[in-house]
Protein backbone atom coordinates (compact mmCIF):
# COMPACT_ATOMS: atom_id res chain seq x y z
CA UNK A 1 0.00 0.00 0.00
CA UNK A 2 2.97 2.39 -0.34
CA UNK A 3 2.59 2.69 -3.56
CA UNK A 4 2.55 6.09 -5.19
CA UNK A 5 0.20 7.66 -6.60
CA UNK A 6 0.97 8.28 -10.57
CA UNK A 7 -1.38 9.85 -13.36
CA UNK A 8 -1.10 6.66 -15.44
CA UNK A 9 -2.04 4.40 -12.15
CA UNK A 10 -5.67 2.88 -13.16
CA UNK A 11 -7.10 3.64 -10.40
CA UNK A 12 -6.08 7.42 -10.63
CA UNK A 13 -7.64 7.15 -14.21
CA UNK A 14 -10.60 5.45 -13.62
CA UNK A 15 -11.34 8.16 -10.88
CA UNK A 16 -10.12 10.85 -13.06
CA UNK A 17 -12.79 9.63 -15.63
CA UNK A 18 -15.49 9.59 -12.88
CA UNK A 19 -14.61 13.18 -12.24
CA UNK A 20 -15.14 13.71 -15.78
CA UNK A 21 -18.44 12.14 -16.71
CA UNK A 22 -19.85 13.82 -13.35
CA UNK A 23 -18.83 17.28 -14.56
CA UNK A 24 -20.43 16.61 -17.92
CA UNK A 25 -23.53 15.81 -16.33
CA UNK A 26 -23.50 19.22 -13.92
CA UNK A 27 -22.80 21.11 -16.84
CA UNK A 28 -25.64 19.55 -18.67
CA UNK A 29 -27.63 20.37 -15.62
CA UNK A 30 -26.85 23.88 -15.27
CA UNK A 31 -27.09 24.42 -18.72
CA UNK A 32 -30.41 23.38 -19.20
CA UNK A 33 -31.92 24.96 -15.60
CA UNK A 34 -34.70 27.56 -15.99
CA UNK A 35 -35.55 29.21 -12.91
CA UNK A 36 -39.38 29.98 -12.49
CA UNK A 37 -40.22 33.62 -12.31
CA UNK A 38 -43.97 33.51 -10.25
CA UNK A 39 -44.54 29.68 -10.64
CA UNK A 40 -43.87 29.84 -15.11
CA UNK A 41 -41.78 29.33 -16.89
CA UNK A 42 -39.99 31.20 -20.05
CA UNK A 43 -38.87 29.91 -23.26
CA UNK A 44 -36.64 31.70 -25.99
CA UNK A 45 -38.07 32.25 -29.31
CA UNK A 46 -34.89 28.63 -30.27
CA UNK A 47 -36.47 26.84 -27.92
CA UNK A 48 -40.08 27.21 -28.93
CA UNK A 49 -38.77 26.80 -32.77
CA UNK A 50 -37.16 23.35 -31.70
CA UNK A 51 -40.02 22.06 -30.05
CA UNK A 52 -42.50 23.03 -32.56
CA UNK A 53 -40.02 22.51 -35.26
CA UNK A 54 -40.64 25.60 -37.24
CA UNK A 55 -38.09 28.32 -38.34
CA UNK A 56 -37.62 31.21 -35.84
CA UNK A 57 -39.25 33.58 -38.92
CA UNK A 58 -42.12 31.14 -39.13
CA UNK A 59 -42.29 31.80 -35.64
CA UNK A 60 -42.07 35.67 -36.37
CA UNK A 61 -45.35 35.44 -39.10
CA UNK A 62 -46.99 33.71 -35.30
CA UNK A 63 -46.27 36.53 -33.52
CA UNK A 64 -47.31 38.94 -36.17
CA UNK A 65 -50.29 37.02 -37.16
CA UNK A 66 -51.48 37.09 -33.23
CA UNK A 67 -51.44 33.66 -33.07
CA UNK A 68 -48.96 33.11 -30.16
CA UNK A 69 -49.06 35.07 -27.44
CA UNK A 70 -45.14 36.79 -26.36
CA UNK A 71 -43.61 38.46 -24.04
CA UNK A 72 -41.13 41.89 -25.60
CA UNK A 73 -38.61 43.02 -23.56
CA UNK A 74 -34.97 42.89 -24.46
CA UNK A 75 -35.54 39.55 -26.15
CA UNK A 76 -38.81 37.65 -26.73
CA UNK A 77 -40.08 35.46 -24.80
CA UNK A 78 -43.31 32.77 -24.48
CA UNK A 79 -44.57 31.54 -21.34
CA UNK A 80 -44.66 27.75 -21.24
CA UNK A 81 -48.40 27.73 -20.33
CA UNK A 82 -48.97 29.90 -23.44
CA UNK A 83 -47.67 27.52 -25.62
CA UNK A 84 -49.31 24.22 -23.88
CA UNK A 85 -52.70 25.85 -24.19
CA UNK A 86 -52.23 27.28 -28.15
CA UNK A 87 -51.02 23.96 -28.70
CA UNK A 88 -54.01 22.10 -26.60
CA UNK A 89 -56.25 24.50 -28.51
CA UNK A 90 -54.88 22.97 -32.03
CA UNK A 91 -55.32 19.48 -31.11
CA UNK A 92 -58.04 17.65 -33.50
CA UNK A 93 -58.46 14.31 -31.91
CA UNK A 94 -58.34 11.01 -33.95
CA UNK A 95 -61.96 9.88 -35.49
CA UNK A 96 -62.82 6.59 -36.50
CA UNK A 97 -64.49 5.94 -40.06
């Protein structure tokens, strides 16, 4: 057990690797945490275009047309209830022949 500790030990390279994978996953946490302002949340006009998988500038003839309600300050913004409810609005069940 007196061994010394060496970057190319295994063990200090399978921990090392640990280390790594569990910063990859905080980052991916961080990254994707959206802090709720009053109980909602708010998407960018990117992420509403990747979930309805439109173009931001279809998403622009939306706005414009008064079909999606948005938010203008320094950069637009949707509330996620908005969208669930335009979308929920949309929704033409399946009918049998």
């Amino acid at each position: 057990m007196n061994e010394l500790i060496m970057p190319h030990n295994v063990g200090v390279k399978n921990a090392v690797e640990n280390m790594e994978e569990v910063l990859a996953l905080y980052k991916n946490v961080i990254g994707c945490y959206r802090p709720l302002l009053d109980g909602e949340r708010y998407l960018t006009d990117r992420e509403v275009a990747q979930i309805l998988k439109v173009s931001r500038r279809t998403l622009q003839e939306y706005r414009n047309d008064g079909m999606l309600p948005y938010i203008l300050g320094g950069k637009v913004l949707y509330r996620e209830s908005d969208l669930e409810r335009v979308l929920e609005s949309c929704y033409h069940p399946a009918y049998k022949r």
